[in-house]
PDB file of N, CA and C in Angstrom:
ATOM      1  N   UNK A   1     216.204 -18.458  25.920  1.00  0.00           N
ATOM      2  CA  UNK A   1     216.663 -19.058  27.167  1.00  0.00           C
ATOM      3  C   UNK A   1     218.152 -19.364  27.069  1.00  0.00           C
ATOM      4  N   UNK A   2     218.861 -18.985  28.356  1.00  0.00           N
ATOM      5  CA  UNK A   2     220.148 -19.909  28.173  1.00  0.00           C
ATOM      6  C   UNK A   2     220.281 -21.180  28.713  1.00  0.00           C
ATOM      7  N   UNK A   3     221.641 -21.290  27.713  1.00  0.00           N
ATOM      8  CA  UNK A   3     221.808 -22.969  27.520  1.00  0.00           C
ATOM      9  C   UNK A   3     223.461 -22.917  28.242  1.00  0.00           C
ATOM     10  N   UNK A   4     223.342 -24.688  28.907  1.00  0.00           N
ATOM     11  CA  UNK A   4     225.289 -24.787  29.099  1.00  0.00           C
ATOM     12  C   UNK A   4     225.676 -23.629  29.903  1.00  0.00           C
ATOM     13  N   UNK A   5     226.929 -23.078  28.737  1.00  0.00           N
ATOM     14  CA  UNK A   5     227.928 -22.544  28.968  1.00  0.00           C
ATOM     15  C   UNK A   5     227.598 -21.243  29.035  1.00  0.00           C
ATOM     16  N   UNK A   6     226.105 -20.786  28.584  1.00  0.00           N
ATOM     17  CA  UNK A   6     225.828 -19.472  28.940  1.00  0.00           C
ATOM     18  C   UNK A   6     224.844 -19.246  30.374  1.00  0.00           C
ATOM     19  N   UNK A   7     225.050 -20.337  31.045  1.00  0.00           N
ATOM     20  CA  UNK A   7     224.065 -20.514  32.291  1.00  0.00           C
ATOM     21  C   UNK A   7     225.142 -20.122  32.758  1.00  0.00           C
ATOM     22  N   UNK A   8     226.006 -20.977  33.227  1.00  0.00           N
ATOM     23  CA  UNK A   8     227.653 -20.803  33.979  1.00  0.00           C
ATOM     24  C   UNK A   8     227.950 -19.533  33.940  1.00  0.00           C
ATOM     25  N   UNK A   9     228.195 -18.616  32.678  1.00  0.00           N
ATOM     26  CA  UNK A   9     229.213 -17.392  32.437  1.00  0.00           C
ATOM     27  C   UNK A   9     228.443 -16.744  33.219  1.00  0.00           C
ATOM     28  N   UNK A  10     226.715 -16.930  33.121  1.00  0.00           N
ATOM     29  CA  UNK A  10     225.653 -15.815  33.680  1.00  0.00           C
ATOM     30  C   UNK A  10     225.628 -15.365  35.336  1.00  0.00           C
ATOM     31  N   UNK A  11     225.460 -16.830  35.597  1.00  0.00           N
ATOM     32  CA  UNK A  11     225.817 -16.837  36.856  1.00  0.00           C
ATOM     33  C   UNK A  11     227.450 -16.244  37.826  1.00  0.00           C
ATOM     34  N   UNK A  12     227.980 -16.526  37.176  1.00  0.00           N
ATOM     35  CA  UNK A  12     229.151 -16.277  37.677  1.00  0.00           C
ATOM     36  C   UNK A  12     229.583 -14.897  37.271  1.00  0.00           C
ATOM     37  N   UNK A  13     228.694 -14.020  36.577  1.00  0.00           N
ATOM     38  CA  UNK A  13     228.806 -12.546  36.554  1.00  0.00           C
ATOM     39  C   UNK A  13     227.831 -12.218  37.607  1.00  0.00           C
ATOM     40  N   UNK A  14     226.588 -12.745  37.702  1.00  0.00           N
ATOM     41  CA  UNK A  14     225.696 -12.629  38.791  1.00  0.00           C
ATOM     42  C   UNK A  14     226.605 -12.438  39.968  1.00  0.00           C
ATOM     43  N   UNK A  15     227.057 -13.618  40.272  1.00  0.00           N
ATOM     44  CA  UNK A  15     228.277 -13.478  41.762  1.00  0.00           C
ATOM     45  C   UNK A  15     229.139 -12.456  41.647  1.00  0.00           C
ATOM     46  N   UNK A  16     230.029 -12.061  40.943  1.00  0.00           N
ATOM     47  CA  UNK A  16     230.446 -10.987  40.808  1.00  0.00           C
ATOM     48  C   UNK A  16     229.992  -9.704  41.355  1.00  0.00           C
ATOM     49  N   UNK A  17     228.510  -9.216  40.704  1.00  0.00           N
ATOM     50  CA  UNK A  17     227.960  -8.415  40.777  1.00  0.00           C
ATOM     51  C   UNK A  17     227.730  -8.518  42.439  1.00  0.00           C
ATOM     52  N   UNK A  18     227.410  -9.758  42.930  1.00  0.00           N
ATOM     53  CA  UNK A  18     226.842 -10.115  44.257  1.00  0.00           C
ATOM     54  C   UNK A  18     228.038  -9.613  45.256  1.00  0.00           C
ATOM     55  N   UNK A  19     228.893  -9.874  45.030  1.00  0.00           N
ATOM     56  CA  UNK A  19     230.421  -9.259  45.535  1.00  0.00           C
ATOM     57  C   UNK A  19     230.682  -8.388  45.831  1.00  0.00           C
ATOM     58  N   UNK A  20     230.197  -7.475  44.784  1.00  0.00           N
ATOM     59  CA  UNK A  20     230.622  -6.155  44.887  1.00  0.00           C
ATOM     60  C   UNK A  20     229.551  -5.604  45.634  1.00  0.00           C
ATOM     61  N   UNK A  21     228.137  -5.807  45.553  1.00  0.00           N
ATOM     62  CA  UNK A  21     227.684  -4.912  46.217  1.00  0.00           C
ATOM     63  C   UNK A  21     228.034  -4.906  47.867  1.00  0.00           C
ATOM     64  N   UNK A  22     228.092  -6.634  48.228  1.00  0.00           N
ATOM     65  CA  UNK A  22     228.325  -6.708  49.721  1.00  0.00           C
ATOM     66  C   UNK A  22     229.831  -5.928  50.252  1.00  0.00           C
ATOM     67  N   UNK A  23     230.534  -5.723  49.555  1.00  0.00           N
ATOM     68  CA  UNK A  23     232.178  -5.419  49.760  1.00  0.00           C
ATOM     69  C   UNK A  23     231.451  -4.057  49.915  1.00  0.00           C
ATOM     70  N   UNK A  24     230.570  -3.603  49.202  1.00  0.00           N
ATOM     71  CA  UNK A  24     230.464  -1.935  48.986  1.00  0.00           C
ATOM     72  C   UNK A  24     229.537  -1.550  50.502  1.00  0.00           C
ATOM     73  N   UNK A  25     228.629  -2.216  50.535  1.00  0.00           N
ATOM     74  CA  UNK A  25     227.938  -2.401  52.132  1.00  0.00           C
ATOM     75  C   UNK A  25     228.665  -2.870  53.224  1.00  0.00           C
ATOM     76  N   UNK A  26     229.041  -3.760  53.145  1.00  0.00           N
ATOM     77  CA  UNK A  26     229.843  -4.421  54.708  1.00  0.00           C
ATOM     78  C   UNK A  26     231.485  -4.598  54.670  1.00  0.00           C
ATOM     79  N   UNK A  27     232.132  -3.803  53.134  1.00  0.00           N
ATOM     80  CA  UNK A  27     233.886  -4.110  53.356  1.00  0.00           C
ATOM     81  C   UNK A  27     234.447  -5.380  52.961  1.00  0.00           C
ATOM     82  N   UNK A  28     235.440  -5.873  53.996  1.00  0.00           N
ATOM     83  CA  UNK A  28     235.804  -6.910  53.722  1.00  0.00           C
ATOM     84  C   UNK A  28     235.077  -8.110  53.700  1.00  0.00           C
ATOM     85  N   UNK A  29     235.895  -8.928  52.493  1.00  0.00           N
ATOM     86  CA  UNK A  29     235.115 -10.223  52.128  1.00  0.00           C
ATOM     87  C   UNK A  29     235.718 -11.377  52.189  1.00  0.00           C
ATOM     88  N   UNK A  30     235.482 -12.580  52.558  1.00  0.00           N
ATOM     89  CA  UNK A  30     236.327 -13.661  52.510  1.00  0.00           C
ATOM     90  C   UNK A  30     235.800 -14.247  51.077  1.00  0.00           C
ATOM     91  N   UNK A  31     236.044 -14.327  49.624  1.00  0.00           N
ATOM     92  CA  UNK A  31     235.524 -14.859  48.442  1.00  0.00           C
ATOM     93  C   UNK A  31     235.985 -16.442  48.383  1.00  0.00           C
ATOM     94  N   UNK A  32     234.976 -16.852  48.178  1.00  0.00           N
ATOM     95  CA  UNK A  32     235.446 -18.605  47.805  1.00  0.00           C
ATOM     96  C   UNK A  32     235.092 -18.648  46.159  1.00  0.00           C
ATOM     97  N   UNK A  33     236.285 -18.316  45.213  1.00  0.00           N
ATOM     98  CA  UNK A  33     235.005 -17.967  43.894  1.00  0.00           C
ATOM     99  C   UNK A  33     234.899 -19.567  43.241  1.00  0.00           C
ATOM    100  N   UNK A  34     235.779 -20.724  44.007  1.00  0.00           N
ATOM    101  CA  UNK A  34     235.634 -21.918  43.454  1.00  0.00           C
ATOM    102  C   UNK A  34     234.104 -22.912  44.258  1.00  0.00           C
ATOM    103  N   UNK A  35     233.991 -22.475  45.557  1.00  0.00           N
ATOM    104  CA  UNK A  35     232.333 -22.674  46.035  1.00  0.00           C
ATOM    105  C   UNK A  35     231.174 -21.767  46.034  1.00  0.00           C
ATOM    106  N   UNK A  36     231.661 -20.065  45.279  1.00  0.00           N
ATOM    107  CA  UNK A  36     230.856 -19.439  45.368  1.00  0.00           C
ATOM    108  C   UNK A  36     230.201 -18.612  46.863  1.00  0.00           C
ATOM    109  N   UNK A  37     231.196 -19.220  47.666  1.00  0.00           N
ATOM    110  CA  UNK A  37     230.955 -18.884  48.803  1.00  0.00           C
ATOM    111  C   UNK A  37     231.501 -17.596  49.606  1.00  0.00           C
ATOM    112  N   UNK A  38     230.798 -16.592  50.170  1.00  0.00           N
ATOM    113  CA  UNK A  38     231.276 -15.382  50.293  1.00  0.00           C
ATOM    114  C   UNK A  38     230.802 -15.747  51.853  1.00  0.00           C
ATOM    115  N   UNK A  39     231.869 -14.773  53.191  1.00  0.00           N
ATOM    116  CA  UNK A  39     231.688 -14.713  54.100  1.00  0.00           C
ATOM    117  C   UNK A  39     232.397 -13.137  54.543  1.00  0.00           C
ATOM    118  N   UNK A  40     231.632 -12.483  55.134  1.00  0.00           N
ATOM    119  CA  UNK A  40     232.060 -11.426  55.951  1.00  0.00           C
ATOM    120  C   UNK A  40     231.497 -10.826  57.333  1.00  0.00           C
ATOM    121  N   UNK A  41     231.419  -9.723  57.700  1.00  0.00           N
ATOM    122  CA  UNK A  41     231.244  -9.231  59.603  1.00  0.00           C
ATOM    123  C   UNK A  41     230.139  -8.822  59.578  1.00  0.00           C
ATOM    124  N   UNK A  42     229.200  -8.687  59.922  1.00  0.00           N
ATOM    125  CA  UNK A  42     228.340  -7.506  60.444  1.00  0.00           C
ATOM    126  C   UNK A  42     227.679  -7.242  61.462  1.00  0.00           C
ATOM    127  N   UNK A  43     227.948  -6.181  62.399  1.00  0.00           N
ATOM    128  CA  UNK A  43     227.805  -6.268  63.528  1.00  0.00           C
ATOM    129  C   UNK A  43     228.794  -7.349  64.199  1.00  0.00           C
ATOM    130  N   UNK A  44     229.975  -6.933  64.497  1.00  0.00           N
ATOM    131  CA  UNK A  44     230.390  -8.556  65.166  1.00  0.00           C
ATOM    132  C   UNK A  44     229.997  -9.933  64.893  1.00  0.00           C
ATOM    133  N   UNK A  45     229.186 -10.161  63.634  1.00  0.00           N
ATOM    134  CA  UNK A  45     228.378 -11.441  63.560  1.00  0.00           C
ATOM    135  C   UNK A  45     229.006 -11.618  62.401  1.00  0.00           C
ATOM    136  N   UNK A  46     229.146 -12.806  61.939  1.00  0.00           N
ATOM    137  CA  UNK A  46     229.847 -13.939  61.327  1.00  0.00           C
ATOM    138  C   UNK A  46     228.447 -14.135  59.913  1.00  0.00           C
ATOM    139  N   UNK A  47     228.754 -13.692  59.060  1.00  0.00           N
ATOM    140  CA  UNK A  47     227.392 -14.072  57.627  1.00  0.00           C
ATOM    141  C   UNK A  47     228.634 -14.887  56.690  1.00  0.00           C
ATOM    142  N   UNK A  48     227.836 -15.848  56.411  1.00  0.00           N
ATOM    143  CA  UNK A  48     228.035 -16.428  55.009  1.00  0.00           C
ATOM    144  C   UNK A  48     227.199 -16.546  54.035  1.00  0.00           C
ATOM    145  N   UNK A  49     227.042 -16.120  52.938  1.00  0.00           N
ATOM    146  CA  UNK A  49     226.435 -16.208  51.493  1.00  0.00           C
ATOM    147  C   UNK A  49     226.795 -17.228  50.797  1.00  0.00           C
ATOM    148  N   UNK A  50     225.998 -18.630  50.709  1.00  0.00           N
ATOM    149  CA  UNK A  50     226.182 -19.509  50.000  1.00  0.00           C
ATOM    150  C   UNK A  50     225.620 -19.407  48.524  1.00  0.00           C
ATOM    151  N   UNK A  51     226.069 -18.486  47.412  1.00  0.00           N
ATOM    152  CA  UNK A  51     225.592 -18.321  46.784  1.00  0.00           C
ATOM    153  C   UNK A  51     224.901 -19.042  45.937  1.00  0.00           C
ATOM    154  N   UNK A  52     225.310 -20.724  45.172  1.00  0.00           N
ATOM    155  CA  UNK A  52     224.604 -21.891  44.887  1.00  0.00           C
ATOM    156  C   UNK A  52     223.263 -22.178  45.187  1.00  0.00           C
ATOM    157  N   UNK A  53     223.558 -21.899  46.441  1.00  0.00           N
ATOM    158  CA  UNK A  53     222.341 -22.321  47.347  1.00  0.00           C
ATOM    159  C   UNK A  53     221.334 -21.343  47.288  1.00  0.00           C
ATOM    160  N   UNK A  54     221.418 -20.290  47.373  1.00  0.00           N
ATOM    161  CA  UNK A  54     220.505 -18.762  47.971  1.00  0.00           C
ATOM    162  C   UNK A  54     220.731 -18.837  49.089  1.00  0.00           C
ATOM    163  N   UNK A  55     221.594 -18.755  49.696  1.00  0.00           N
ATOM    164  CA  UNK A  55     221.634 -19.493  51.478  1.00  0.00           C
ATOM    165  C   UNK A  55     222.432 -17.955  51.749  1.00  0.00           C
ATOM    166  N   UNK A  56     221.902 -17.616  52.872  1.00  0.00           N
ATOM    167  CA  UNK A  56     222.467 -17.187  53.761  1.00  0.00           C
ATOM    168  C   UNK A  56     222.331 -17.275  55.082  1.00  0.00           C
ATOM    169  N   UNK A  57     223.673 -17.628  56.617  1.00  0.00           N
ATOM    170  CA  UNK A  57     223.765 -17.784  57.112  1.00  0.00           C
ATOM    171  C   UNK A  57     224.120 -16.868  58.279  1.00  0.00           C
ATOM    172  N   UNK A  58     223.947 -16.625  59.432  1.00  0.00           N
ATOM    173  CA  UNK A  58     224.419 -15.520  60.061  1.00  0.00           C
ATOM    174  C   UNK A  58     224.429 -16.290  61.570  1.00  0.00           C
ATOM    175  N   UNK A  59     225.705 -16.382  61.959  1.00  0.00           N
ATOM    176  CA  UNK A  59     226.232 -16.889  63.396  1.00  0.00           C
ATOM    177  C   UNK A  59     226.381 -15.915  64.119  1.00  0.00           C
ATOM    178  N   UNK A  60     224.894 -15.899  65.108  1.00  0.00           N
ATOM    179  CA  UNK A  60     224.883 -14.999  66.331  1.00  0.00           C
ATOM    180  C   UNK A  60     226.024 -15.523  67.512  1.00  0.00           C
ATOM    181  N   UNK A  61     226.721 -14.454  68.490  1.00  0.00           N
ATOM    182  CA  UNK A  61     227.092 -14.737  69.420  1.00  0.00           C
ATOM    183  C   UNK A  61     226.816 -14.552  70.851  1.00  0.00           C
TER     184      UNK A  61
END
């Protein structure tokens, strides 16, 4: 199991990885890499990926 400082590094390659695939699907990204928080377009619609959370959000208009 990891411990500490190998939970952190893990995760935060996880996001990484999480990054890239959405940049590779939907383009541009707004990265928050200090909240983990990723936001970009799709369809004219407004998504945010709260990654911490598992959250994702999507503001219909």
């Amino acid at each position: 199991a990891l411990k500490g400082t190998d939970v952190q590094q893990e995760e935060q390659r996880v996001f990484q990885v999480l990054c890239t695939y959405l940049q590779q699907e939907f383009g541009r990204l707004t990265v928050d890499d200090k909240t983990q928080v990723v936001a970009f377009e799709v369809d004219g619609n407004q998504v945010s990926v709260n990654f911490p959370m598992r959250a994702v959000e999507c503001k219909e208009e």
